[in-house]
C-alpha atoms as a PDB file:
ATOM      1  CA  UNK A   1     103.035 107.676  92.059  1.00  0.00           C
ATOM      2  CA  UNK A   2     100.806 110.694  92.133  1.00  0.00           C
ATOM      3  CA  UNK A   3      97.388 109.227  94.036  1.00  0.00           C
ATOM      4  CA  UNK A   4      95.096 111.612  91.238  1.00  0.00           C
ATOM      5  CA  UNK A   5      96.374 109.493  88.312  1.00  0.00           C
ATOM      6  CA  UNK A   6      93.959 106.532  87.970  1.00  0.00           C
ATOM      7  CA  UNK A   7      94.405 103.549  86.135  1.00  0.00           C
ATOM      8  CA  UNK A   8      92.506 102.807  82.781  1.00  0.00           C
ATOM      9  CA  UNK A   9      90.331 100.441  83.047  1.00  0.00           C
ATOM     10  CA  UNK A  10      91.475  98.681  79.543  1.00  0.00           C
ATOM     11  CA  UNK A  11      95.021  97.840  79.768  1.00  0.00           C
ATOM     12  CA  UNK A  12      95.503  99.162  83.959  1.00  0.00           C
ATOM     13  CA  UNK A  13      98.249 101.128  83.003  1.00  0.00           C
ATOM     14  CA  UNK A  14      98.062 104.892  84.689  1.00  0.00           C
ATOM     15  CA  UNK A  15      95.532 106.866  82.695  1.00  0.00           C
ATOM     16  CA  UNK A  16      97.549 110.272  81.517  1.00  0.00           C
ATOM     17  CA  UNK A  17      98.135 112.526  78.466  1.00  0.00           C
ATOM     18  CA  UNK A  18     100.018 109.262  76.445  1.00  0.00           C
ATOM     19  CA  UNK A  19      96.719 107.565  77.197  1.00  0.00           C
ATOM     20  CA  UNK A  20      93.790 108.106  74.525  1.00  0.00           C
ATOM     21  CA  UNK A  21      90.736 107.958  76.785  1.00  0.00           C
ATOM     22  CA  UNK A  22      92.490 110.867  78.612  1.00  0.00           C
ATOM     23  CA  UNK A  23      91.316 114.307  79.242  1.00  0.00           C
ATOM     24  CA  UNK A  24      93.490 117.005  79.249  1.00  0.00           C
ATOM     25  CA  UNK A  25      93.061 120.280  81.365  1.00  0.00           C
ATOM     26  CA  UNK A  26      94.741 122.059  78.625  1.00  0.00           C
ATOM     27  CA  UNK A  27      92.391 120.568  75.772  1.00  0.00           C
ATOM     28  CA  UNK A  28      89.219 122.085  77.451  1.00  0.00           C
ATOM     29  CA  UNK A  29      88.451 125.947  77.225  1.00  0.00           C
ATOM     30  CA  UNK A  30      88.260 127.922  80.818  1.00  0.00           C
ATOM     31  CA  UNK A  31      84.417 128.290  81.325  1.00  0.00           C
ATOM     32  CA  UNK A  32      83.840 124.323  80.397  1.00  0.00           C
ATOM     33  CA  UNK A  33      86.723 123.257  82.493  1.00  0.00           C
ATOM     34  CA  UNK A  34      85.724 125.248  85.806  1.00  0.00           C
ATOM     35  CA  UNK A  35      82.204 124.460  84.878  1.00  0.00           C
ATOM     36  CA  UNK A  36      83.132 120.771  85.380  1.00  0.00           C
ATOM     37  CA  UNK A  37      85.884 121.169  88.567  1.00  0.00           C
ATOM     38  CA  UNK A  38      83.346 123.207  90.486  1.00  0.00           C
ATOM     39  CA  UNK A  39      80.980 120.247  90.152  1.00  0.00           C
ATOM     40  CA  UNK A  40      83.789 117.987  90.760  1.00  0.00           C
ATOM     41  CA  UNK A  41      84.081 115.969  87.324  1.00  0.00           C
ATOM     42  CA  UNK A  42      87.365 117.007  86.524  1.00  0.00           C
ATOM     43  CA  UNK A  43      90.626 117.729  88.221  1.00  0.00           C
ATOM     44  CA  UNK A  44      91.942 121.382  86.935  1.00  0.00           C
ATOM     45  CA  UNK A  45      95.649 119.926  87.403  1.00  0.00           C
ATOM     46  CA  UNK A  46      95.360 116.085  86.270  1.00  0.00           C
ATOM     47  CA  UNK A  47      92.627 116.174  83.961  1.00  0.00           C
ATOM     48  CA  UNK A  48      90.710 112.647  84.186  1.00  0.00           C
ATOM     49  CA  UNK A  49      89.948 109.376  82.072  1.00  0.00           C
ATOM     50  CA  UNK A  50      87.228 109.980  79.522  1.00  0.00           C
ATOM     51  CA  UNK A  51      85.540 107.008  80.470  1.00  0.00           C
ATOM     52  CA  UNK A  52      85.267 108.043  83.824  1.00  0.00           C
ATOM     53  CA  UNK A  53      83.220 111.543  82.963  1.00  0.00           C
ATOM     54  CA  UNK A  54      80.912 109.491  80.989  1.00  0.00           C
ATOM     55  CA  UNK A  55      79.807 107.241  83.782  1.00  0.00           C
ATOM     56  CA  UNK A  56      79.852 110.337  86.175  1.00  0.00           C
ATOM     57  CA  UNK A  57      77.885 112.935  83.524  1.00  0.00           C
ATOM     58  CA  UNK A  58      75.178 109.628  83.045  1.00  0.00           C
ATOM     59  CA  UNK A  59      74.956 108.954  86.650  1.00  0.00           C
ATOM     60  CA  UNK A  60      74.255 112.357  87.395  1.00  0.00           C
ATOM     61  CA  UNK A  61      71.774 112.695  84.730  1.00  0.00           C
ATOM     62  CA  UNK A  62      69.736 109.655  86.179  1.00  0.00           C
ATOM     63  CA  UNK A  63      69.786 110.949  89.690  1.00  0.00           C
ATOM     64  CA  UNK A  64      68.573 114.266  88.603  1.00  0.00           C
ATOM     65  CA  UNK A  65      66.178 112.869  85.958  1.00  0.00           C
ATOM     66  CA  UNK A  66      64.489 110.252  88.018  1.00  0.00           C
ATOM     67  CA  UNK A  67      61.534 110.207  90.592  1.00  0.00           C
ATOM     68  CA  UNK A  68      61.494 107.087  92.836  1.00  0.00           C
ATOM     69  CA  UNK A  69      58.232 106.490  94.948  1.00  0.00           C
ATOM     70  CA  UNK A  70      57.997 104.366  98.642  1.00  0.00           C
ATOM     71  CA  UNK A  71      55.201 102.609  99.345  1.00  0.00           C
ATOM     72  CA  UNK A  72      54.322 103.828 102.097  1.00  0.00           C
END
């Protein structure tokens, strides 16, 4: 079993092109798709699980969106 293929997190079965959460490399045009492998979101050869670019796209938007202060 190819190690990039992860499994969906509904049924555990391995998340690929029969699953529908999947993204496919092929179903993305060439500037969003190295846009998002250069940032390391998406695999240019096994696409990824949907649900998995959410959680990545929001966590990134809260790190870069959010201020924390220390007490110092």
């Amino acid at each position: 079993m190819d190690e990039n293929l992860k499994k969906c997190p509904f049924n555990q079965n391995i998340c690929d092109k029969t699953c529908a959460l999947f993204i496919n490399p092929d179903d993305l045009n060439e500037l969003l798709l190295n846009r998002l492998a250069s940032l390391g979101v998406v695999d240019k050869v096994h696409g990824i699980c949907s649900l998995k670019t959410l959680a990545m796209s929001s966590a990134r938007d809260i790190f870069e969106n959010t201020t924390t202060r220390r007490a110092h």
